[in-house]
C-alpha atoms as a PDB file:
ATOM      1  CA  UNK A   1     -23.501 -22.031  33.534  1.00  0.00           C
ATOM      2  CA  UNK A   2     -22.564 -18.929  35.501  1.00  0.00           C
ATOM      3  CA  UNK A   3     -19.200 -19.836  35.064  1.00  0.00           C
ATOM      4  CA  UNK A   4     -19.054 -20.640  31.014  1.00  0.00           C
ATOM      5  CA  UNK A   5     -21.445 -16.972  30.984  1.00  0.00           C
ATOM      6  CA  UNK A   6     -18.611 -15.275  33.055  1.00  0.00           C
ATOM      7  CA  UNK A   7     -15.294 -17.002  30.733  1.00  0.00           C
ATOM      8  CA  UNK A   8     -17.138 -15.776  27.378  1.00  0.00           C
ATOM      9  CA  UNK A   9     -17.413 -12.323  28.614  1.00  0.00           C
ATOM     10  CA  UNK A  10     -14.237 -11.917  29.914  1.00  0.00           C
ATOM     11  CA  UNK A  11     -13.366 -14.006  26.587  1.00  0.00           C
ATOM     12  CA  UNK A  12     -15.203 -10.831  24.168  1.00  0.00           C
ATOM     13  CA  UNK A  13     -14.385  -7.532  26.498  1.00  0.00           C
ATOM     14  CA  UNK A  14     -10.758  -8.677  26.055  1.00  0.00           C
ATOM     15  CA  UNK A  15     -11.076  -9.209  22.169  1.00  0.00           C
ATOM     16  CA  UNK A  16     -12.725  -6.085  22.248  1.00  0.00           C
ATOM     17  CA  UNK A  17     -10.179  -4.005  23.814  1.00  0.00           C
ATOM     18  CA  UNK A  18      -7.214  -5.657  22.291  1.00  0.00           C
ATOM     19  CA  UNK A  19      -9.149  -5.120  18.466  1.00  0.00           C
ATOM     20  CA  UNK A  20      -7.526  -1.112  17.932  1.00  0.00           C
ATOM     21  CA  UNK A  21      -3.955  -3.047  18.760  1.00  0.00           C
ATOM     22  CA  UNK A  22      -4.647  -5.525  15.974  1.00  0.00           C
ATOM     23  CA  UNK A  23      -5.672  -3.190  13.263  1.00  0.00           C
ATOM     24  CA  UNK A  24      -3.330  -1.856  10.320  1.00  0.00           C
ATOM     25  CA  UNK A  25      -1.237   0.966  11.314  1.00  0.00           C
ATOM     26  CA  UNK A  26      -1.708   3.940   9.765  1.00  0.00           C
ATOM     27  CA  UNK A  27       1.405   5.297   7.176  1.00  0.00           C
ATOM     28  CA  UNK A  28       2.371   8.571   8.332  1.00  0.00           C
ATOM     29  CA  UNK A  29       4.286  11.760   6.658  1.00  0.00           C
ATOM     30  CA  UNK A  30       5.248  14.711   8.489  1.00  0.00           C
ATOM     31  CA  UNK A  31       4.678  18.130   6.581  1.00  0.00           C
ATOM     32  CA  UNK A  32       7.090  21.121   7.635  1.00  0.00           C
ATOM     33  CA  UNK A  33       7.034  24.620   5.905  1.00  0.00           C
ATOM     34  CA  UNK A  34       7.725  23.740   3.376  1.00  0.00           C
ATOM     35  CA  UNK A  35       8.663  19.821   2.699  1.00  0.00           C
ATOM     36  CA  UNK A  36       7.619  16.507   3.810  1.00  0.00           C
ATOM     37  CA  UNK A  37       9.345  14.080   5.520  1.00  0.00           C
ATOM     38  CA  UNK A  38      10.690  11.886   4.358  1.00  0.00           C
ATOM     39  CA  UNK A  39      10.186  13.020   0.973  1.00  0.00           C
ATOM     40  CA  UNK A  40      10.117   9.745  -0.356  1.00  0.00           C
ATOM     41  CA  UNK A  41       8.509   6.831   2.032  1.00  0.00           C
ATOM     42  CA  UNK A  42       8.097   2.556   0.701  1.00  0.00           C
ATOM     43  CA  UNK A  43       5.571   0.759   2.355  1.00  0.00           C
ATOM     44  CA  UNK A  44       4.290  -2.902   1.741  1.00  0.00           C
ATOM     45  CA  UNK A  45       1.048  -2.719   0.738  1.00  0.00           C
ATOM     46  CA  UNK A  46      -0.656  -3.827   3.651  1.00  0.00           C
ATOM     47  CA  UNK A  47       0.271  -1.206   5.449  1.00  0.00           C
ATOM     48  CA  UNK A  48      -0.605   1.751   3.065  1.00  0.00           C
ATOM     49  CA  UNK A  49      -4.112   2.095   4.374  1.00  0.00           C
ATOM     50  CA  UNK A  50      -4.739   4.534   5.924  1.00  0.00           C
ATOM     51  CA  UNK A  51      -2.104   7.503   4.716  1.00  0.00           C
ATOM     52  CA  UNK A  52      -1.776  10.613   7.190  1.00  0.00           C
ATOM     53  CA  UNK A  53       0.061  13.494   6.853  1.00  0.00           C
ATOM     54  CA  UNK A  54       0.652  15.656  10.021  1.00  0.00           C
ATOM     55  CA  UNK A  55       1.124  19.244   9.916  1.00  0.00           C
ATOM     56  CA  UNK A  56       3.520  20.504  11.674  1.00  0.00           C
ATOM     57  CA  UNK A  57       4.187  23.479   9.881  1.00  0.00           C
ATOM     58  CA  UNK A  58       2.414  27.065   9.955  1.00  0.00           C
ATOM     59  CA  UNK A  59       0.941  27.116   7.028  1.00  0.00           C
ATOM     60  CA  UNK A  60      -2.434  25.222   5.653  1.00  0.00           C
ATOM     61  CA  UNK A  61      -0.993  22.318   3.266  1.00  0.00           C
ATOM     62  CA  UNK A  62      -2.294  19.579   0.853  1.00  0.00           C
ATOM     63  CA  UNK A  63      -0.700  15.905  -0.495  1.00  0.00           C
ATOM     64  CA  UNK A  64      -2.444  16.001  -3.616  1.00  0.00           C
ATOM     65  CA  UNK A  65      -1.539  13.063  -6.288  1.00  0.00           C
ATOM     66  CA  UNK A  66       0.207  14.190  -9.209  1.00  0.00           C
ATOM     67  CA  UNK A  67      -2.305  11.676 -11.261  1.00  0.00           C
ATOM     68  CA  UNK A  68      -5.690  12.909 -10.835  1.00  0.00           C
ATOM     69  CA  UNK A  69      -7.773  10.389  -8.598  1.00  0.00           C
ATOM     70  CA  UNK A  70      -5.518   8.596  -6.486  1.00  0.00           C
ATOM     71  CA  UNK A  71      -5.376  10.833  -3.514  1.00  0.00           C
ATOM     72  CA  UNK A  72      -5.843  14.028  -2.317  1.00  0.00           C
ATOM     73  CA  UNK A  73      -6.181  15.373   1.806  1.00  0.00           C
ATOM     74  CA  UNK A  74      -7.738  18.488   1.085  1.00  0.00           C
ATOM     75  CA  UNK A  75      -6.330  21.813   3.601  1.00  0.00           C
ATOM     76  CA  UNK A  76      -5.064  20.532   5.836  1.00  0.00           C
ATOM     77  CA  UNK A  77      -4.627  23.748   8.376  1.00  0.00           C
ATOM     78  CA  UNK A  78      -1.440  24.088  11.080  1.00  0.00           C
ATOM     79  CA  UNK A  79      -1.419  21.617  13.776  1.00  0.00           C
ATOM     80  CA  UNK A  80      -3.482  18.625  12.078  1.00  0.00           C
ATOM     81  CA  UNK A  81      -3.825  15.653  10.379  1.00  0.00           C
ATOM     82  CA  UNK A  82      -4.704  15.222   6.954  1.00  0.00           C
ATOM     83  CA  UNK A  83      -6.094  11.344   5.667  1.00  0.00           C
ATOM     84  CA  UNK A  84      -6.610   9.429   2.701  1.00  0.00           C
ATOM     85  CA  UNK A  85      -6.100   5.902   1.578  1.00  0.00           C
ATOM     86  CA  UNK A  86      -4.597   3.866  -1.258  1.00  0.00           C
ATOM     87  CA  UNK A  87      -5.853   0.800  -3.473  1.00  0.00           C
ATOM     88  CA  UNK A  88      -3.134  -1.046  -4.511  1.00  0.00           C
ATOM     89  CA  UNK A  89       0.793  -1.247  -4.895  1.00  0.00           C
ATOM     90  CA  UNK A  90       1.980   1.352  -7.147  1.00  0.00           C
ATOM     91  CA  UNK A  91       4.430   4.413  -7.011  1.00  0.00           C
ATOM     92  CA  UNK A  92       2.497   7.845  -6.594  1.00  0.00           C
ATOM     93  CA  UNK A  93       4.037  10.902  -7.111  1.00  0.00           C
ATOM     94  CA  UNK A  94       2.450  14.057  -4.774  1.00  0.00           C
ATOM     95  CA  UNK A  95       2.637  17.691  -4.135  1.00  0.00           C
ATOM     96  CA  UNK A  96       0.598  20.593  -1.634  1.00  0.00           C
ATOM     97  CA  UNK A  97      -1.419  22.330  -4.334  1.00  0.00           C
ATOM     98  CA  UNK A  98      -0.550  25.268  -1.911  1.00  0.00           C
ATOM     99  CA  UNK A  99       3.463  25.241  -2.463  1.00  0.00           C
ATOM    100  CA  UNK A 100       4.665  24.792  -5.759  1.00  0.00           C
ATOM    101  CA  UNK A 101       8.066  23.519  -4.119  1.00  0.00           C
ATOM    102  CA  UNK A 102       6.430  20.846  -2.306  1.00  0.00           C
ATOM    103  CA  UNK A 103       6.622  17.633  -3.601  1.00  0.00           C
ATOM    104  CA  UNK A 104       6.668  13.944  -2.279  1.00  0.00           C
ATOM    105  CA  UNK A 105       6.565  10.341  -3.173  1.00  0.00           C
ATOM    106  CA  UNK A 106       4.995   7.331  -1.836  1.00  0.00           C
ATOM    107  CA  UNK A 107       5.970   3.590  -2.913  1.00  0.00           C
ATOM    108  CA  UNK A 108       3.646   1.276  -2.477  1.00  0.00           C
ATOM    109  CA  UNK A 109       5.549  -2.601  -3.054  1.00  0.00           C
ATOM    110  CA  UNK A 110       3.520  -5.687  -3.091  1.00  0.00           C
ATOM    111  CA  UNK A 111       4.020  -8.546  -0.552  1.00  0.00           C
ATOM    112  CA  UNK A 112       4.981 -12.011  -0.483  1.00  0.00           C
ATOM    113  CA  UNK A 113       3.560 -15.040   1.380  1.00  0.00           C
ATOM    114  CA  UNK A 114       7.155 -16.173   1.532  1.00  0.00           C
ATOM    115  CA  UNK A 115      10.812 -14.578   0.306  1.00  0.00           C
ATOM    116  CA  UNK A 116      12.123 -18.454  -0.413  1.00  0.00           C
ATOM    117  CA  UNK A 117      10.460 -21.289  -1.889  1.00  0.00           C
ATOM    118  CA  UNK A 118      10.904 -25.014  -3.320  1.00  0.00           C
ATOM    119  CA  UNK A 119      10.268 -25.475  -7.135  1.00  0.00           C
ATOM    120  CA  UNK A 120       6.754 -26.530  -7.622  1.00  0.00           C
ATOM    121  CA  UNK A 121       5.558 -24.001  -3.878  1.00  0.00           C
ATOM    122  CA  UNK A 122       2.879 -21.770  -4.162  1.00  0.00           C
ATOM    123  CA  UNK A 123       3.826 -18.317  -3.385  1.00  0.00           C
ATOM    124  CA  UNK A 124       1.256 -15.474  -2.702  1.00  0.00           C
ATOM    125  CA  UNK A 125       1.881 -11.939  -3.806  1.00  0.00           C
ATOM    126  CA  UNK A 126      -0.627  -9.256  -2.239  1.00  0.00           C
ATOM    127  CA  UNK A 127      -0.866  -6.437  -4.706  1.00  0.00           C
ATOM    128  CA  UNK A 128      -4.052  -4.419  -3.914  1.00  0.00           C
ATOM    129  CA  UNK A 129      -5.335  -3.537  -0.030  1.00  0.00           C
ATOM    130  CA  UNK A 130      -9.233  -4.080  -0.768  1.00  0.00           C
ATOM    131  CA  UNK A 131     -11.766  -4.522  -3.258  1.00  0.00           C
ATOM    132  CA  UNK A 132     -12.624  -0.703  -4.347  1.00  0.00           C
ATOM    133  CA  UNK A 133     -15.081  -0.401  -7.036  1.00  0.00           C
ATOM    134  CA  UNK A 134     -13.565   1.140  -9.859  1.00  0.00           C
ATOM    135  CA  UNK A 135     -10.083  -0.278  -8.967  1.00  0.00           C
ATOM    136  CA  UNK A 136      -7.924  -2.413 -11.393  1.00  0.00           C
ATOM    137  CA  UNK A 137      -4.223  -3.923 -10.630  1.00  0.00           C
ATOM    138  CA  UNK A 138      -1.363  -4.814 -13.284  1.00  0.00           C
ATOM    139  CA  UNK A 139       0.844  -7.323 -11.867  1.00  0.00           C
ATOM    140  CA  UNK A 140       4.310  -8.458 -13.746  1.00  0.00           C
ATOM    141  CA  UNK A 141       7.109 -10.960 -13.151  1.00  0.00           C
ATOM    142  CA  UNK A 142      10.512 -11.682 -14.220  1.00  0.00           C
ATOM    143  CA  UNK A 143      12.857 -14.319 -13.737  1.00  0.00           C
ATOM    144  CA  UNK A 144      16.733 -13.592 -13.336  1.00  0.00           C
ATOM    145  CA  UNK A 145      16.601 -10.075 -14.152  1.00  0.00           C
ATOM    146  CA  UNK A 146      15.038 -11.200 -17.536  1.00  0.00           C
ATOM    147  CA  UNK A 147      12.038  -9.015 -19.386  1.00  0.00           C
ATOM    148  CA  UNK A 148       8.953  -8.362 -17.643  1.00  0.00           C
ATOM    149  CA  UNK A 149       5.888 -10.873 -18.282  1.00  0.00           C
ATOM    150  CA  UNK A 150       2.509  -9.707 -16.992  1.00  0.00           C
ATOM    151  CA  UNK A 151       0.740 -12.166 -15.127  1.00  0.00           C
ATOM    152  CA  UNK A 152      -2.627 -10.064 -14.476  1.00  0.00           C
ATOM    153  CA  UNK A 153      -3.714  -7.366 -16.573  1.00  0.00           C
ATOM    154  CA  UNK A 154      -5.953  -4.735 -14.708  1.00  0.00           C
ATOM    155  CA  UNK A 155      -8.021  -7.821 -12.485  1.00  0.00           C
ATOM    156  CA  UNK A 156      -9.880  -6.980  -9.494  1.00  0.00           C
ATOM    157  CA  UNK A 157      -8.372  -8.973  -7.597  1.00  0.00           C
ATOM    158  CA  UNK A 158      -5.819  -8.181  -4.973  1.00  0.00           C
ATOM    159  CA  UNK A 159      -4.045 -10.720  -5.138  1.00  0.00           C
ATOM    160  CA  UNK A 160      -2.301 -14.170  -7.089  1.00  0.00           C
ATOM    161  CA  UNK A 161      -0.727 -16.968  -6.556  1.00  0.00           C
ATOM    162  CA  UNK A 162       2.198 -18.192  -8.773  1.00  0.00           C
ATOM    163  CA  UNK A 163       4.067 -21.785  -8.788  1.00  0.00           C
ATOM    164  CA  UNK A 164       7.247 -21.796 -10.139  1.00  0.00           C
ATOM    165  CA  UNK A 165       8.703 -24.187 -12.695  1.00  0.00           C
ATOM    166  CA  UNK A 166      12.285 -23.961 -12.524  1.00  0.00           C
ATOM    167  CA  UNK A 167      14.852 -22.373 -10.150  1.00  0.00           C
ATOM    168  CA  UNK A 168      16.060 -18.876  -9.551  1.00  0.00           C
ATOM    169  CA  UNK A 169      15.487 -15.356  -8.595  1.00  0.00           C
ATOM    170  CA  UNK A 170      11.641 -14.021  -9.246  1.00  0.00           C
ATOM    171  CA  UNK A 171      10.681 -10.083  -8.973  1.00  0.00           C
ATOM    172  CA  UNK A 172       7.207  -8.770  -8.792  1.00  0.00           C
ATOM    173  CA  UNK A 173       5.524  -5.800  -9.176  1.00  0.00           C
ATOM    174  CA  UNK A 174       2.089  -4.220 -10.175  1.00  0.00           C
ATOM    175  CA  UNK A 175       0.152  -0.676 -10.241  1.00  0.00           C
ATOM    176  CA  UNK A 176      -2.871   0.606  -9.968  1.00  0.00           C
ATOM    177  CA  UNK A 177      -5.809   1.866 -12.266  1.00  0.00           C
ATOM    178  CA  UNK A 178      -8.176   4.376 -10.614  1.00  0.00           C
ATOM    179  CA  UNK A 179     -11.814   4.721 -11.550  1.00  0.00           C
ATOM    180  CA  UNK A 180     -10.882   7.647 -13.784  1.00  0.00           C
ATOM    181  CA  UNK A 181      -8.894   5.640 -16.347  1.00  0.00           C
ATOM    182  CA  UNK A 182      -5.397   6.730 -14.777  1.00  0.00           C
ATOM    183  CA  UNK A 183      -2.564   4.521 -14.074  1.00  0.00           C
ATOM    184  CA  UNK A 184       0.267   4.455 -10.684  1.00  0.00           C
ATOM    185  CA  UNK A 185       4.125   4.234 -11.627  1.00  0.00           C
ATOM    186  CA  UNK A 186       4.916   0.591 -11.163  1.00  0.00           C
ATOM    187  CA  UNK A 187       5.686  -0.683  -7.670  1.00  0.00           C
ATOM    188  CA  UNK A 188       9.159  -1.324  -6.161  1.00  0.00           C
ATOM    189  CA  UNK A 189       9.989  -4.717  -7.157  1.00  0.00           C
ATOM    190  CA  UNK A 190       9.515  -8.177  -4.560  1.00  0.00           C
ATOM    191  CA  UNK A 191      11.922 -10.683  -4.893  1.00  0.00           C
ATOM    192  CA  UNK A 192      11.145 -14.599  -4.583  1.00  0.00           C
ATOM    193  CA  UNK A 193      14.077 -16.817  -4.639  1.00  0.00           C
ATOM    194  CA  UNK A 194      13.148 -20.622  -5.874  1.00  0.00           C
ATOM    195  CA  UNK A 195      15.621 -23.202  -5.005  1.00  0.00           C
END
C-alpha cells in the first residue's frame, strides 16, 4: 500500500512539473523603435494562442488590429511584454496606435490531421483555437487550384472533417468573425494531397 501511495505521487508531482513544458507556446513579436519583427509572422493555428509582443524599444507601443475587435495589447511601456490571443485562422492586419509608421501582420493558417491521404481517408482541418462566445469560422476548399467551395459558413466549431472522393491536390482555408460583426482576411492556404 505504502508502495502503490509512494508510485502515484511520484506518478502526479512529475505530471505536475512537466505540465508548463506541455502547454502551447506562446507566438512572439519583437517591437523596436519603430517596427516589429518580423513584420509579417505565419503560425498554424494551434500555436497562435497566446500572442506577445516584447518591447524592446524606448518608447511605449501598441499591436492594435486594423479590424476593430480582434486584438489589441494596450501600452505596452519600454522593457515589457504586451499579450493578447486569437480565435481562429485568419490573416490580421496590425499597427501601434502610437506610431503611424508601425504596422504588422499576423497569419494565422489552419492545420491538418495529415498532409497525404488515400481516397475515401478522413482528414481533419483545425481552423479555430477554442470555443469563444461570439466567435464564428468560414472554412473553404478547392481542388486542383479550382474555385473556392465553402464547406462551413461562420459554425462554431473549430474544426471539420472532410473525405475525399476523387484524387488530387486539396487547399484549405478559413477566417474569423469576431463578436462585433467583423471579419479576418482569409488564412494562408493548407494543402492535402489525395492519392
Amino acid at each position: 500500500m505504502r508502495r502503490t501511495l509512494a508510485v502515484t505521487l511520484a506518478a502526479v508531482s512529475l505530471a505536475l512539473f512537466a505540465s508548463p513544458a506541455m502547454a502551447v507556446s506562446a507566438t512572439h513579436i519583437a517591437i523596436d523603435d519603430f517596427f516589429f519583427s518580423p513584420q509579417t509572422k505565419t503560425v498554424p493555428v494551434a500555436s497562435s494562442l497566446p500572442l506577445e509582443w516584447d518591447n524592446g524599444g524606448s518608447f511605449a507601443h501598441t499591436a492594435t488590429s486594423d479590424v476593430n475587435g480582434f486584438f489589441d495589447t494596450g501600452q505596452i511601456p519600454a522593457g515589457n511584454t504586451g499579450v493578447d490571443s486569437l480565435a481562429g485562422a485568419g490573416t490580421y492586419k496590425y499597427h501601434c496606435t502610437n506610431h503611424s509608421t508601425m504596422h504588422g501582420t499576423l497569419k494565422v493558417r489552419p492545420t491538418v490531421s495529415a498532409a497525404s491521404i488515400g481516397v475515401g481517408d478522413p482528414v481533419t482541418i483545425t481552423f479555430g483555437i477554442a470555443l469563444q462566445k461570439g466567435f464564428t469560422f468560414d472554412l473553404e476548399r478547392r481542388r486542383n487550384g479550382g474555385d473556392w467551395i465553402t464547406m462551413r459558413s461562420q459554425t462554431d466549431f473549430s474544426s471539420a472533417t472532410f473525405t475525399p472522393s476523387r484524387t488530387g491536390t486539396y487547399d484549405f482555408r478559413a477566417r474569423t468573425h469576431n463578436p462585433l460583426g467583423k471579419v479576418s482576411g482569409y488564412s494562408p492556404m493548407r494543402t492535402v494531397t489525395v492519392s
